[in-house]
PDB file of N, CA and C in Angstrom:
ATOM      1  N   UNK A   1      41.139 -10.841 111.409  1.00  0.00           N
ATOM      2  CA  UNK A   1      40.377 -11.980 110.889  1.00  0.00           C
ATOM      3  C   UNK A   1      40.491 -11.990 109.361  1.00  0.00           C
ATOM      4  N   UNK A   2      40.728 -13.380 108.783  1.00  0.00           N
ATOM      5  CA  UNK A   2      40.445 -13.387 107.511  1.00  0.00           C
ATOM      6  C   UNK A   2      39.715 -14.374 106.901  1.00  0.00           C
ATOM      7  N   UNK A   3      38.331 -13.907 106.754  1.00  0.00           N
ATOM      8  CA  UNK A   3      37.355 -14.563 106.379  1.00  0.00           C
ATOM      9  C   UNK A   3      37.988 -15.781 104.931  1.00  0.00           C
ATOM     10  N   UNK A   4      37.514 -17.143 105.114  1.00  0.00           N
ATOM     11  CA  UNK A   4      37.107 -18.014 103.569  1.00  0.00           C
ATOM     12  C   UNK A   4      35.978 -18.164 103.438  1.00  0.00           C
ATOM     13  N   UNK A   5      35.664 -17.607 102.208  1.00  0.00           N
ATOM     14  CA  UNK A   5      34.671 -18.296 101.519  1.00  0.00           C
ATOM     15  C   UNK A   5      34.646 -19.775 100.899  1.00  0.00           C
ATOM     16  N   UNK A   6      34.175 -20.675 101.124  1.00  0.00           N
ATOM     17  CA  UNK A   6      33.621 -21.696 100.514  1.00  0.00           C
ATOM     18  C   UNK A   6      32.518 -22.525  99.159  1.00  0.00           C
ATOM     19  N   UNK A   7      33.352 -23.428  98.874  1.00  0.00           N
ATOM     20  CA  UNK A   7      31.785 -24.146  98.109  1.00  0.00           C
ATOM     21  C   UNK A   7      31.965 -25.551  97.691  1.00  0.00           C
ATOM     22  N   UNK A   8      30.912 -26.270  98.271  1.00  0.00           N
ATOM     23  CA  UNK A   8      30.886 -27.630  99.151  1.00  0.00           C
ATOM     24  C   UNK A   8      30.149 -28.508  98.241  1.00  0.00           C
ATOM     25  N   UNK A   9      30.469 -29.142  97.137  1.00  0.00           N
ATOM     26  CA  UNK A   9      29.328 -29.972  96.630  1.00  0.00           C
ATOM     27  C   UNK A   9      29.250 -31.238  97.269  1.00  0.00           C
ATOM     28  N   UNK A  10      27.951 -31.455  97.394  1.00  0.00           N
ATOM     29  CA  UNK A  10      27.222 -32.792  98.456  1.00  0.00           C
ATOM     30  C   UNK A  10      26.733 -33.516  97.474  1.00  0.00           C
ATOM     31  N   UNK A  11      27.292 -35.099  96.968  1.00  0.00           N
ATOM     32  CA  UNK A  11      25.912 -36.091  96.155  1.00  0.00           C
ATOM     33  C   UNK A  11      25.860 -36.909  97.193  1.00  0.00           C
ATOM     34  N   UNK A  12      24.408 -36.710  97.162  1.00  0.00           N
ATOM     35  CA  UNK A  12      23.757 -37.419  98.210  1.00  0.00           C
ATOM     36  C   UNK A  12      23.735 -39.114  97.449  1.00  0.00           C
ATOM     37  N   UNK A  13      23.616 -40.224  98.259  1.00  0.00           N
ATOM     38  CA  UNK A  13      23.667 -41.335  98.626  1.00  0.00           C
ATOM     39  C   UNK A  13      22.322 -41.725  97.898  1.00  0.00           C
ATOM     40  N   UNK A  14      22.377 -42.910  97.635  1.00  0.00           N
ATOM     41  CA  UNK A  14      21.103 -43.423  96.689  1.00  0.00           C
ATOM     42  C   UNK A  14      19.622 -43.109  98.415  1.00  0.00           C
ATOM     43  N   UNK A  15      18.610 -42.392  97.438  1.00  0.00           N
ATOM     44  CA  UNK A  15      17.368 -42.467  98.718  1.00  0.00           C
ATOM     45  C   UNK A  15      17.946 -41.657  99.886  1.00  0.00           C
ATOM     46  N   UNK A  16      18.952 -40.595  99.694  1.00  0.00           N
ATOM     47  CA  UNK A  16      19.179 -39.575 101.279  1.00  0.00           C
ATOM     48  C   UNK A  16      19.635 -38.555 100.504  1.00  0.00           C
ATOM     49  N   UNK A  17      18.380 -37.931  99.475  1.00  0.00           N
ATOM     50  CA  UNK A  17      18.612 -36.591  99.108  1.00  0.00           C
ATOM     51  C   UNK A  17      17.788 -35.653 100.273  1.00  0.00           C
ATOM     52  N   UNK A  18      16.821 -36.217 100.846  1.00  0.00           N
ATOM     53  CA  UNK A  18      16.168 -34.888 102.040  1.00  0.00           C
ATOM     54  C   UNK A  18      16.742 -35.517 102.906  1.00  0.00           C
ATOM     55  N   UNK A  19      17.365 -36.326 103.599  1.00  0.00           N
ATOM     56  CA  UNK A  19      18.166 -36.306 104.473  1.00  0.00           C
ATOM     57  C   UNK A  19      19.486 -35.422 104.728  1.00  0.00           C
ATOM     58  N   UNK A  20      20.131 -35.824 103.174  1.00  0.00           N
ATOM     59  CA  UNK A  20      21.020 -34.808 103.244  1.00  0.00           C
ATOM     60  C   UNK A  20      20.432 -33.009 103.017  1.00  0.00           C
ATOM     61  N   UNK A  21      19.890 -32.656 102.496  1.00  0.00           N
ATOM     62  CA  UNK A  21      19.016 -31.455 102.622  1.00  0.00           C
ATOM     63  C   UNK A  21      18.663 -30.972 103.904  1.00  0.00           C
ATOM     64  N   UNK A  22      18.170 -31.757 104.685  1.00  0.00           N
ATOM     65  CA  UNK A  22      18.327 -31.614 106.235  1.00  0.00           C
ATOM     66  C   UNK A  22      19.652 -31.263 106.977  1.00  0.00           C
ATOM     67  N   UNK A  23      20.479 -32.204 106.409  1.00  0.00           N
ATOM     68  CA  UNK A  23      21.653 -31.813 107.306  1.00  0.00           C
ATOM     69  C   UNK A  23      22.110 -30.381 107.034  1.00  0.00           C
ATOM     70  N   UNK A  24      22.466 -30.454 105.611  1.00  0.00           N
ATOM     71  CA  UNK A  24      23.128 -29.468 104.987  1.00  0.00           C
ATOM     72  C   UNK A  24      22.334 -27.532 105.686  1.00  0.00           C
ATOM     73  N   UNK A  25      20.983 -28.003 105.723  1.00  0.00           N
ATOM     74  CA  UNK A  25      20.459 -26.798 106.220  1.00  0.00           C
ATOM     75  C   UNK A  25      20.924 -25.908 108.029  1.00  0.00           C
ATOM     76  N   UNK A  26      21.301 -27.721 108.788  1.00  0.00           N
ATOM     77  CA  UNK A  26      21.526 -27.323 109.851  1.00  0.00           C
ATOM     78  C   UNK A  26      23.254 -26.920 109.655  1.00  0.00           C
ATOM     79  N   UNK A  27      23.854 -27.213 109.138  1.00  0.00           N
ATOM     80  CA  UNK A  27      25.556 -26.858 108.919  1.00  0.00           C
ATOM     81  C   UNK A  27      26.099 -25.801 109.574  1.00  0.00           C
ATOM     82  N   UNK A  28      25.046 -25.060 108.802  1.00  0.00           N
ATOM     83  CA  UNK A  28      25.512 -23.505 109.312  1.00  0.00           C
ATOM     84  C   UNK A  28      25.927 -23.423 110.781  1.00  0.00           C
ATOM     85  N   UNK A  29      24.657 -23.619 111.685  1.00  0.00           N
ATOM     86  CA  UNK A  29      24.470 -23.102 112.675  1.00  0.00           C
ATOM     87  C   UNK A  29      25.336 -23.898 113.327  1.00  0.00           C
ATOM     88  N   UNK A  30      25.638 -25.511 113.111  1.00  0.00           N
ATOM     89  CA  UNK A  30      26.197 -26.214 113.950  1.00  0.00           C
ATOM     90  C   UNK A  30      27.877 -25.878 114.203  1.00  0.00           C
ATOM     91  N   UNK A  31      28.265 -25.371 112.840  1.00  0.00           N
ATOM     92  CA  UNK A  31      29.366 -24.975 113.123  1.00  0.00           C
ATOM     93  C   UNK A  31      29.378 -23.396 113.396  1.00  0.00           C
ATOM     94  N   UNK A  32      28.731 -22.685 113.511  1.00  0.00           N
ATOM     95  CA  UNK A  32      28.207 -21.047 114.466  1.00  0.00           C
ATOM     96  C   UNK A  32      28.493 -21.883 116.067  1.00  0.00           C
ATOM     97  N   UNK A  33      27.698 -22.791 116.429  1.00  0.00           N
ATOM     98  CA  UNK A  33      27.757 -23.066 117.900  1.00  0.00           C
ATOM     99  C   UNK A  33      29.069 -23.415 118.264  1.00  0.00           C
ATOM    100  N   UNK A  34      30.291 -23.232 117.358  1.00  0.00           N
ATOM    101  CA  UNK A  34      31.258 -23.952 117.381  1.00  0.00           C
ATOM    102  C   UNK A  34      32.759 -22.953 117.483  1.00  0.00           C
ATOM    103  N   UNK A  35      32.044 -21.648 117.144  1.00  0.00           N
ATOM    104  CA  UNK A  35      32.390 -20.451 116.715  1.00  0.00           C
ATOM    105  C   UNK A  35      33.649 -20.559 115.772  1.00  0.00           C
ATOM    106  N   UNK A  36      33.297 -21.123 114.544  1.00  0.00           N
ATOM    107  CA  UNK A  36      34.102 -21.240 113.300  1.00  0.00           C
ATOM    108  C   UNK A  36      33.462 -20.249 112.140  1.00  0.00           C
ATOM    109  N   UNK A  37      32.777 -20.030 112.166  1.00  0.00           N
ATOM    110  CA  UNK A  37      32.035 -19.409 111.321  1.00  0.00           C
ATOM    111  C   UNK A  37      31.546 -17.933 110.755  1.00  0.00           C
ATOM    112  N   UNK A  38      30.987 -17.167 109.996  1.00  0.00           N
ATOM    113  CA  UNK A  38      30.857 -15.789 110.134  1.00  0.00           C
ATOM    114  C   UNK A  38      29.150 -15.866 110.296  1.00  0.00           C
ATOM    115  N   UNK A  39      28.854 -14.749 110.527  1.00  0.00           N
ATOM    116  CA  UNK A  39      27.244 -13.899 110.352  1.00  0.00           C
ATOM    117  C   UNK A  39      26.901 -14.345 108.945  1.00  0.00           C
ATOM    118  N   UNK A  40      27.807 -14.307 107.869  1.00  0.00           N
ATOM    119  CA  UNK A  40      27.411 -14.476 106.566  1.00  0.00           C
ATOM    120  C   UNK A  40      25.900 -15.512 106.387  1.00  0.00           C
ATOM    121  N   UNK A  41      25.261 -15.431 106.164  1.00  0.00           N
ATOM    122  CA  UNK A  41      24.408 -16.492 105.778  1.00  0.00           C
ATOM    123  C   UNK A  41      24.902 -17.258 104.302  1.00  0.00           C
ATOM    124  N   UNK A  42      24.727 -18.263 104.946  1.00  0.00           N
ATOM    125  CA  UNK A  42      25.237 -19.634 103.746  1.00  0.00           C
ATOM    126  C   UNK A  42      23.574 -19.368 102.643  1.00  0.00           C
ATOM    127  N   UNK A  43      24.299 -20.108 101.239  1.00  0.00           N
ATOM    128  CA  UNK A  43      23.573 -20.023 100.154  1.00  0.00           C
ATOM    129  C   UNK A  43      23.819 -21.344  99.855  1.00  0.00           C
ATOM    130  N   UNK A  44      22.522 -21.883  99.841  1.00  0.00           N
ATOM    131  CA  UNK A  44      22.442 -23.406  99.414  1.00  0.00           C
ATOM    132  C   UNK A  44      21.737 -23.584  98.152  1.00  0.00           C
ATOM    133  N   UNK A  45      22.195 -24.538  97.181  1.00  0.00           N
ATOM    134  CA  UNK A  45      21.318 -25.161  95.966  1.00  0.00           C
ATOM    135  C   UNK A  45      21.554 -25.935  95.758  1.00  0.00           C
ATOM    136  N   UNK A  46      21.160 -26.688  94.609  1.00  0.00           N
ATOM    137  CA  UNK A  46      20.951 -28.205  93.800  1.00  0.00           C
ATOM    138  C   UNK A  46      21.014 -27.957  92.209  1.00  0.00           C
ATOM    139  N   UNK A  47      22.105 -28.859  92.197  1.00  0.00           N
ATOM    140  CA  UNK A  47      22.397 -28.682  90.594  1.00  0.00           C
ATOM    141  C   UNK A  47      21.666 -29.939  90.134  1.00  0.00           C
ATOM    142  N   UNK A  48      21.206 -29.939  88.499  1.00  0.00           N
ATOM    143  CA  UNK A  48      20.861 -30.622  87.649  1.00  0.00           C
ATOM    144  C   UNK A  48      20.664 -32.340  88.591  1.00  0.00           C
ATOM    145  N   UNK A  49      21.954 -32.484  88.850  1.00  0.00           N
ATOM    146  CA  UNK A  49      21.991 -33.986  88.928  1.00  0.00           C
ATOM    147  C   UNK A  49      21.678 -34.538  90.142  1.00  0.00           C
ATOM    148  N   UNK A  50      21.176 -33.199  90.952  1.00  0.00           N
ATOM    149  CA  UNK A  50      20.761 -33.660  92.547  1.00  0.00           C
ATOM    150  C   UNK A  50      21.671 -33.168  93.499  1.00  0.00           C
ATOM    151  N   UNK A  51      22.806 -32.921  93.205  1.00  0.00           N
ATOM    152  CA  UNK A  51      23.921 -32.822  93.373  1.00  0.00           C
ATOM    153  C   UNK A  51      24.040 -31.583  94.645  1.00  0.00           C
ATOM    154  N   UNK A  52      24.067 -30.887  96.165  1.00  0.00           N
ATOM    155  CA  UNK A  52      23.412 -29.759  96.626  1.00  0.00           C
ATOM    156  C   UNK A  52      24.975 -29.319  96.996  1.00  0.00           C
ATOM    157  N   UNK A  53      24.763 -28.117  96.490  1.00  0.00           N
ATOM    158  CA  UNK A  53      26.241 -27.600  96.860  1.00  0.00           C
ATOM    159  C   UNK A  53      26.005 -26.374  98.039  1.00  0.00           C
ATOM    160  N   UNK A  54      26.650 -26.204  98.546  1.00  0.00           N
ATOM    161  CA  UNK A  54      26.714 -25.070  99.671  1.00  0.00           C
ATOM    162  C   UNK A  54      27.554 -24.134  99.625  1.00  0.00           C
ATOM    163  N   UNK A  55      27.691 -22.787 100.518  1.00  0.00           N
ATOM    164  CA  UNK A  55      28.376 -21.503 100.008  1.00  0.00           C
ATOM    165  C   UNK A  55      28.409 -20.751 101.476  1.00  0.00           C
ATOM    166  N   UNK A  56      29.612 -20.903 102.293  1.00  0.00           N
ATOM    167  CA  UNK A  56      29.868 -20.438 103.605  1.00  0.00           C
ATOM    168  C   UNK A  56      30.785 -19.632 103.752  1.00  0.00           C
ATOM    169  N   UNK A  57      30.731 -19.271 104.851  1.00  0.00           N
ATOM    170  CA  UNK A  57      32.282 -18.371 105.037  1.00  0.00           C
ATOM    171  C   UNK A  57      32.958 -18.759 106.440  1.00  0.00           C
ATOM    172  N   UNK A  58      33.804 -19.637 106.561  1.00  0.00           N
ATOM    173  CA  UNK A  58      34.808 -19.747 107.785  1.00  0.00           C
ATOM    174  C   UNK A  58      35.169 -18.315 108.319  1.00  0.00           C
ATOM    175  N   UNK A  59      35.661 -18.189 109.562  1.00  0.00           N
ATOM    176  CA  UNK A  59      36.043 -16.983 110.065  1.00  0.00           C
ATOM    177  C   UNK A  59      37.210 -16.926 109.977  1.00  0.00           C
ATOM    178  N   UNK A  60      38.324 -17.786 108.821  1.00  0.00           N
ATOM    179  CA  UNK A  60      39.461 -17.468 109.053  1.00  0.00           C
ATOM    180  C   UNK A  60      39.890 -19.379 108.560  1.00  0.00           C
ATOM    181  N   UNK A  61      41.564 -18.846 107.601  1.00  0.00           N
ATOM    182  CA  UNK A  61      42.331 -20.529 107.730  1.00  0.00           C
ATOM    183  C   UNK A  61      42.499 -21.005 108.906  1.00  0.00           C
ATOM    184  N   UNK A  62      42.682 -21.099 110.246  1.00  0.00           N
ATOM    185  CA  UNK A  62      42.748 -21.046 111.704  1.00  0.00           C
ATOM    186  C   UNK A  62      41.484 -21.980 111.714  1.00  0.00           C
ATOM    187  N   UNK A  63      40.273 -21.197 111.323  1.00  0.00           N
ATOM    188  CA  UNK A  63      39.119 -21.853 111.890  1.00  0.00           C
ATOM    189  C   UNK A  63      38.599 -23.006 110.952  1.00  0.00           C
ATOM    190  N   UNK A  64      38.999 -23.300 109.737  1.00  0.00           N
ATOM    191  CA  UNK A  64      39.105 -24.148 108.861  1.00  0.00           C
ATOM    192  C   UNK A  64      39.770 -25.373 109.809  1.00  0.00           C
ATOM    193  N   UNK A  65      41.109 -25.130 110.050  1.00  0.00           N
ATOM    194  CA  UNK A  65      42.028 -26.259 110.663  1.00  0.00           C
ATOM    195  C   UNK A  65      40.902 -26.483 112.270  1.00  0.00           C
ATOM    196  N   UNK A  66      40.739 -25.961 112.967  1.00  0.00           N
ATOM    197  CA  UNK A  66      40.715 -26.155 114.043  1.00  0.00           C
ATOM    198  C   UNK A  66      38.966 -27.086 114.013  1.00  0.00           C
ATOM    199  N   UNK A  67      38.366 -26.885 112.864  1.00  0.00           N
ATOM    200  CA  UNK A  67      37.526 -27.737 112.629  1.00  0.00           C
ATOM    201  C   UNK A  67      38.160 -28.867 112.660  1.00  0.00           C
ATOM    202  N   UNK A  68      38.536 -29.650 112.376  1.00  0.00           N
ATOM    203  CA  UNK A  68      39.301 -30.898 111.850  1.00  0.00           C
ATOM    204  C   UNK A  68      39.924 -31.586 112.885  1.00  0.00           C
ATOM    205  N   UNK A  69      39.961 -30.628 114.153  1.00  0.00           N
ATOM    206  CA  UNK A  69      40.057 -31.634 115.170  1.00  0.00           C
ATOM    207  C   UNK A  69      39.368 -31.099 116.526  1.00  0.00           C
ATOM    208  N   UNK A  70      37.927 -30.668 115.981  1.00  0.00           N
ATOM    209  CA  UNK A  70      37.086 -30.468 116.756  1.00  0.00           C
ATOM    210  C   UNK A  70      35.978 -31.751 116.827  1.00  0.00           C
ATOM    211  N   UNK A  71      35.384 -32.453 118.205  1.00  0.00           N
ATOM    212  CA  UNK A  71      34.426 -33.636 118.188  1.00  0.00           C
ATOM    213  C   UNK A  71      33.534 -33.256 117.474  1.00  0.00           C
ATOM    214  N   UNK A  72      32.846 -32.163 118.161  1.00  0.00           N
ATOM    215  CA  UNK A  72      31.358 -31.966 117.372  1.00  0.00           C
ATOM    216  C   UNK A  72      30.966 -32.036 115.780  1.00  0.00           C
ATOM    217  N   UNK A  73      32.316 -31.407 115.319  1.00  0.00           N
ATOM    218  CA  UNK A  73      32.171 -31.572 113.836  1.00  0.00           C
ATOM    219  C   UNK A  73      32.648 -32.512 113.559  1.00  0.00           C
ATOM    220  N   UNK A  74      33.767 -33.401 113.971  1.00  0.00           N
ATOM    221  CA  UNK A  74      33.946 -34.598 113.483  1.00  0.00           C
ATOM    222  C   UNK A  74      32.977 -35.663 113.523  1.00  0.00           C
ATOM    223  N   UNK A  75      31.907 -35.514 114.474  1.00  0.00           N
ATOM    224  CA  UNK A  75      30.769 -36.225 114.431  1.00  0.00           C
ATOM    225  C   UNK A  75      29.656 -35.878 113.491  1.00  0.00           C
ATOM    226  N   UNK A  76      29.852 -34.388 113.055  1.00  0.00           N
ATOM    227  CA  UNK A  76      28.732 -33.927 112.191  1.00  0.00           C
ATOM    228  C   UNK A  76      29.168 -34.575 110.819  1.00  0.00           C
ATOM    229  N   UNK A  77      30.512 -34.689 110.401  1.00  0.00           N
ATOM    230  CA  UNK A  77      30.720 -34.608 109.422  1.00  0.00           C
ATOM    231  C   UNK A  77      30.929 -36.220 109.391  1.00  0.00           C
ATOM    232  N   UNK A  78      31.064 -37.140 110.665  1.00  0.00           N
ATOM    233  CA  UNK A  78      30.576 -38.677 109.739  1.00  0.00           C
ATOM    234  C   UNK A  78      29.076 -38.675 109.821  1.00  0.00           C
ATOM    235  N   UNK A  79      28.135 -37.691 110.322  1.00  0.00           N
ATOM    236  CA  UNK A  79      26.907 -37.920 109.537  1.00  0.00           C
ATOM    237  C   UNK A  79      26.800 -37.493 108.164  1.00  0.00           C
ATOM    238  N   UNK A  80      27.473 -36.858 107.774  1.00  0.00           N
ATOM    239  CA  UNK A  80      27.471 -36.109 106.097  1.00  0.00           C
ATOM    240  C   UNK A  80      27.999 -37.510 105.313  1.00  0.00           C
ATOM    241  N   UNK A  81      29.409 -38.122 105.747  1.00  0.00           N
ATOM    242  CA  UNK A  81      29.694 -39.208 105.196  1.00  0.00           C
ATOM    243  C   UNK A  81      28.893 -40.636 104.958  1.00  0.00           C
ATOM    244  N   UNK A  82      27.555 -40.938 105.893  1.00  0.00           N
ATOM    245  CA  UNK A  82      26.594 -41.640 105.813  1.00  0.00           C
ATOM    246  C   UNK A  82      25.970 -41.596 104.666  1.00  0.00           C
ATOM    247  N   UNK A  83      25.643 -40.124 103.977  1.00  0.00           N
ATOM    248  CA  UNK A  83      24.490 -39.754 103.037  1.00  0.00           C
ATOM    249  C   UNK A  83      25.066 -38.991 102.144  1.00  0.00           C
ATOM    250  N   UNK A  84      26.324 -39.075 102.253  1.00  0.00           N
ATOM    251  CA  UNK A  84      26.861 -38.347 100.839  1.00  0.00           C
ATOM    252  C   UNK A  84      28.018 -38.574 100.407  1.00  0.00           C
ATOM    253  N   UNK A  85      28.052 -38.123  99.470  1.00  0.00           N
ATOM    254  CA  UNK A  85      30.129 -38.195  98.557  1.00  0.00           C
ATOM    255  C   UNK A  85      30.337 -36.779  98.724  1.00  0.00           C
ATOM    256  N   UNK A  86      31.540 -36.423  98.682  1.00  0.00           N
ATOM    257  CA  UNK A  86      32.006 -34.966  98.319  1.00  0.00           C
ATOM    258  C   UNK A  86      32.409 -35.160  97.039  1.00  0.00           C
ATOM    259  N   UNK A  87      31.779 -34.006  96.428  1.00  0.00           N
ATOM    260  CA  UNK A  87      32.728 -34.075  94.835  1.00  0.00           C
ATOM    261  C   UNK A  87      32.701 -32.548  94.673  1.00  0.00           C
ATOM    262  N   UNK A  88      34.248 -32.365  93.458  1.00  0.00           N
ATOM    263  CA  UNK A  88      34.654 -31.191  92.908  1.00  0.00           C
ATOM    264  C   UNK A  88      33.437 -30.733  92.025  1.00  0.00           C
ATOM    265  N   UNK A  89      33.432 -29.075  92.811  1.00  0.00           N
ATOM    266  CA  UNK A  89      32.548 -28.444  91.573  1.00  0.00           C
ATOM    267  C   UNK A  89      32.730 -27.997  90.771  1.00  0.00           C
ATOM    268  N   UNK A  90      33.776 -28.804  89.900  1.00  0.00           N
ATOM    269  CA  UNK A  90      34.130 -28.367  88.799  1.00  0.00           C
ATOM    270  C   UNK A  90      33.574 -29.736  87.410  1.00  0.00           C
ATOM    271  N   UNK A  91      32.752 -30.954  88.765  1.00  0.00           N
ATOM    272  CA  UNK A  91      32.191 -31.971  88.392  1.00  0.00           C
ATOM    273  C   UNK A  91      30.934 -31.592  87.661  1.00  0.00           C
ATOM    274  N   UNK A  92      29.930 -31.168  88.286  1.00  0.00           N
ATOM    275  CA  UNK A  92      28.890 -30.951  87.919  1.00  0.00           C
ATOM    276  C   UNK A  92      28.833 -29.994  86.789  1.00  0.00           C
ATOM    277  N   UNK A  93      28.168 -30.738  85.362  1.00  0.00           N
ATOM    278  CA  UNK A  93      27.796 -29.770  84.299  1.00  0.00           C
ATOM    279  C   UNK A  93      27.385 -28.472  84.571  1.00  0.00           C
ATOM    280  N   UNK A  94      26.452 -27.782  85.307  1.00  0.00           N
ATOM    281  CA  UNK A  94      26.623 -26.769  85.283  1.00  0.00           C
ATOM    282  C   UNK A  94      27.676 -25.852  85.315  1.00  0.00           C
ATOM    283  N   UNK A  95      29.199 -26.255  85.869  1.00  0.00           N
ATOM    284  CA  UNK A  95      30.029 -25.468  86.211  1.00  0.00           C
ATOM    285  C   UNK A  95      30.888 -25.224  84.425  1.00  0.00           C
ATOM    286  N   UNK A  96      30.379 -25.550  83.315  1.00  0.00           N
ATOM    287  CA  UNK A  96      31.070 -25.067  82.563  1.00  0.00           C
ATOM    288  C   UNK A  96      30.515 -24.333  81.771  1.00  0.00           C
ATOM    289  N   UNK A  97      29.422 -23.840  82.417  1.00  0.00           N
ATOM    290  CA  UNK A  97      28.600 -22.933  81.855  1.00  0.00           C
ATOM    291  C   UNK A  97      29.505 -21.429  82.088  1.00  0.00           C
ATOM    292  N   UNK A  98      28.865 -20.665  81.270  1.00  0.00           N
ATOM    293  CA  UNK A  98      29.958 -19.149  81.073  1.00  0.00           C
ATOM    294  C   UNK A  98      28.997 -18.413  82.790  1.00  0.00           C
ATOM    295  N   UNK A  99      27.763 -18.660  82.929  1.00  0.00           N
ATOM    296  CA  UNK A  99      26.906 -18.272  84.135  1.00  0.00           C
ATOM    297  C   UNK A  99      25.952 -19.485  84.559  1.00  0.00           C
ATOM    298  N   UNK A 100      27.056 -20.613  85.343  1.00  0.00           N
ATOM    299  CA  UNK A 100      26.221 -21.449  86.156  1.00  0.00           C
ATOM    300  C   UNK A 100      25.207 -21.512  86.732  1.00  0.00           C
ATOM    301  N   UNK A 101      24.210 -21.919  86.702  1.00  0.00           N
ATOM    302  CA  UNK A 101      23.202 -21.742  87.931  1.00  0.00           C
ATOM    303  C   UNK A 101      22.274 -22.857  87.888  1.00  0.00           C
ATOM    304  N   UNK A 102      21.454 -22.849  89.602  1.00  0.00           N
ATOM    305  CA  UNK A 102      21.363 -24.180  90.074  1.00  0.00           C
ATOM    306  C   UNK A 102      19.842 -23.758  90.523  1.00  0.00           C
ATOM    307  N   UNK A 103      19.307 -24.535  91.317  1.00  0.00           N
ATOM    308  CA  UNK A 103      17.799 -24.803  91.855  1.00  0.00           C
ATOM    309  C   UNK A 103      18.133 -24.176  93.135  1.00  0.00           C
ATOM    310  N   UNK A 104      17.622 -23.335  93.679  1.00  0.00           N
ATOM    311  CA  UNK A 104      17.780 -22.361  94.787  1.00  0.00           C
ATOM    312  C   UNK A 104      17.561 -23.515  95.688  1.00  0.00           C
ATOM    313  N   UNK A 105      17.550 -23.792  97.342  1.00  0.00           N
ATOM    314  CA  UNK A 105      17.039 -24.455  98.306  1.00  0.00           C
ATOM    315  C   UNK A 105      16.779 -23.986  99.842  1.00  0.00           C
ATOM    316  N   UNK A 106      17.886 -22.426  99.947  1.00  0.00           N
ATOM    317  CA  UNK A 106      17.120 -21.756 101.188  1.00  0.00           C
ATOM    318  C   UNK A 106      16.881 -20.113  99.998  1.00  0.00           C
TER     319      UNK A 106
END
């Protein structure tokens, strides 16, 4: 196995910042039921601009791809597309800080 680590920035949609906060909390597990995923517990926060980024670990490039043409997540993930943009975290001001850091959320 060769674990990826991840990191996912979410801007939420005008009025679906706890919506997306909701989703983002269930992520984990939905893709655990999916068995893509590790034990790792995900680390979630919120930068400055609202902005909630996430921090996972796939169980492997394998399980990355095989997301992508799995239903369940393709359905999870046009609910993410409802209530959010994906953007680079290299977007959000905090990231040019010498020690980034964000608003904790789990």
């Amino acid at each position: 196995m060769n674990p990826r680590i991840v990191m996912v920035a979410y801007k939420p949609k005008t009025g679906m910042e706890n919506t997306l906060k909701e989703l983002v909390k269930s992520h984990h597990a939905r893709l655990k039921e999916q068995d893509l995923v590790t034990d790792r517990t995900p680390i979630m926060m919120q930068s400055q601009d609202g902005t909630i980024i996430e921090v996972f670990e796939w169980k492997s490039l394998d399980a990355i791809q095989q997301a992508h043409t799995n239903k369940v997540v393709g359905e999870m993930w046009a609910e993410f597309a409802q209530v959010c943009d994906y953007t680079p975290i290299g977007k959000l001001s905090e990231s040019a800080d010498l020690f980034a850091n964000y608003t904790a959320i789990n």
